[in-house]
Protein backbone atom coordinates (compact mmCIF):
# COMPACT_ATOMS: atom_id res chain seq x y z
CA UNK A 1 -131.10 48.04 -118.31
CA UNK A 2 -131.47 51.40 -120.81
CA UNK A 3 -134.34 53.17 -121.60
CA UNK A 4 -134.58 54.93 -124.97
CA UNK A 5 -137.33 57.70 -125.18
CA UNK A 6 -138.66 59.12 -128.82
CA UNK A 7 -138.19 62.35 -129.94
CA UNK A 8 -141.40 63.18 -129.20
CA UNK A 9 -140.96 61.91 -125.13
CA UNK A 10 -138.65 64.32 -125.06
CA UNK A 11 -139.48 67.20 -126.36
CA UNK A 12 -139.43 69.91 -123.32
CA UNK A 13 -136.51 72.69 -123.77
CA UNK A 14 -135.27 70.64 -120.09
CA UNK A 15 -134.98 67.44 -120.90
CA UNK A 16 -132.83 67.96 -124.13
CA UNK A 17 -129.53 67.01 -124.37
CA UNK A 18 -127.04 69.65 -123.79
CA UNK A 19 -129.95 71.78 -122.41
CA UNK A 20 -128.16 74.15 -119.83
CA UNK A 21 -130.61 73.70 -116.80
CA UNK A 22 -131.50 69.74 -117.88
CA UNK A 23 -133.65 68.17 -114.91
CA UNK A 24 -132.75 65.33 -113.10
CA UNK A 25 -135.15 62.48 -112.14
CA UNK A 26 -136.23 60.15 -110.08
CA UNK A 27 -136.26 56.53 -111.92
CA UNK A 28 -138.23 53.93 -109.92
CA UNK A 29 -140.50 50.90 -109.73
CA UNK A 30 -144.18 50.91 -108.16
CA UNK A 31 -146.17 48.36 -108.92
CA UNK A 32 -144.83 47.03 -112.05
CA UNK A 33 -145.02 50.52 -113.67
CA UNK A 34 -141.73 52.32 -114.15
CA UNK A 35 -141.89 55.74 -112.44
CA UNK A 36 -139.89 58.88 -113.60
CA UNK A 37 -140.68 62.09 -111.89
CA UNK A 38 -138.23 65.56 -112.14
CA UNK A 39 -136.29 65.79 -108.76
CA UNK A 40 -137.55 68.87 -106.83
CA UNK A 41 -134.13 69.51 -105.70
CA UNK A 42 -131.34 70.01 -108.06
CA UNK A 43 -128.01 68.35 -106.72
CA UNK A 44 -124.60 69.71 -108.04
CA UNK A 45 -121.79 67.56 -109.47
CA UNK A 46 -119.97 67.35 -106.39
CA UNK A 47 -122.80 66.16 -104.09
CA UNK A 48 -123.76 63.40 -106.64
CA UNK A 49 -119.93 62.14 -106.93
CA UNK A 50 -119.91 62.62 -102.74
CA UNK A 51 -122.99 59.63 -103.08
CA UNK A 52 -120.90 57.64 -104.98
CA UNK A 53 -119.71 54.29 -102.49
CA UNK A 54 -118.36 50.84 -103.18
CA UNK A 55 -121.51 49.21 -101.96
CA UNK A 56 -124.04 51.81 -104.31
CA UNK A 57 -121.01 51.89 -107.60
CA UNK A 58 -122.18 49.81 -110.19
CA UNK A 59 -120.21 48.18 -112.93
CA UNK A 60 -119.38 49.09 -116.62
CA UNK A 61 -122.22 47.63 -119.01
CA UNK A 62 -121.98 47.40 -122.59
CA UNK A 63 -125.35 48.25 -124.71
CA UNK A 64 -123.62 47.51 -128.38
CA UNK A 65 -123.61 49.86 -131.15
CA UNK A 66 -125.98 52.68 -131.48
CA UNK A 67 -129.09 51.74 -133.64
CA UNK A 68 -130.80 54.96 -133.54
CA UNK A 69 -129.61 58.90 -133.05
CA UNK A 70 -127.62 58.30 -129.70
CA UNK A 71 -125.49 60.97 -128.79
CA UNK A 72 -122.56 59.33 -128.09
């Protein structure tokens, strides 16, 4: 599944790409209604890749060619 937000979505300083203190978020579903709320703790690189298992690793997927202003 992939998400694409407008410009307009994402237009705090935080969420932009290449934005040197970007949040991360919390992506879930309640309801129906997809949820996405900042994380109120900031996890470095190494303690995301430490997550990382066989059982939770998911597998390459393939969303085409860009059709918009992806950064790619």
């Amino acid at each position: 599944m992939s998400i694409r937000f407008t410009e307009g979505a994402l237009s705090s300083p935080c969420l932009k790409a290449g934005a040197p203190r970007a949040h991360l978020v919390d992506v879930r579903e309640e309801g129906g209604c997809i949820i996405i709320e900042p994380l109120s703790q900031q996890l470095g690189l190494d303690e995301m890749l430490a997550a990382i298992t066989a059982e939770n690793v998911h597998a390459a997927v393939d969303f085409g060619s860009a059709v918009g202003k992806e950064l790619l």
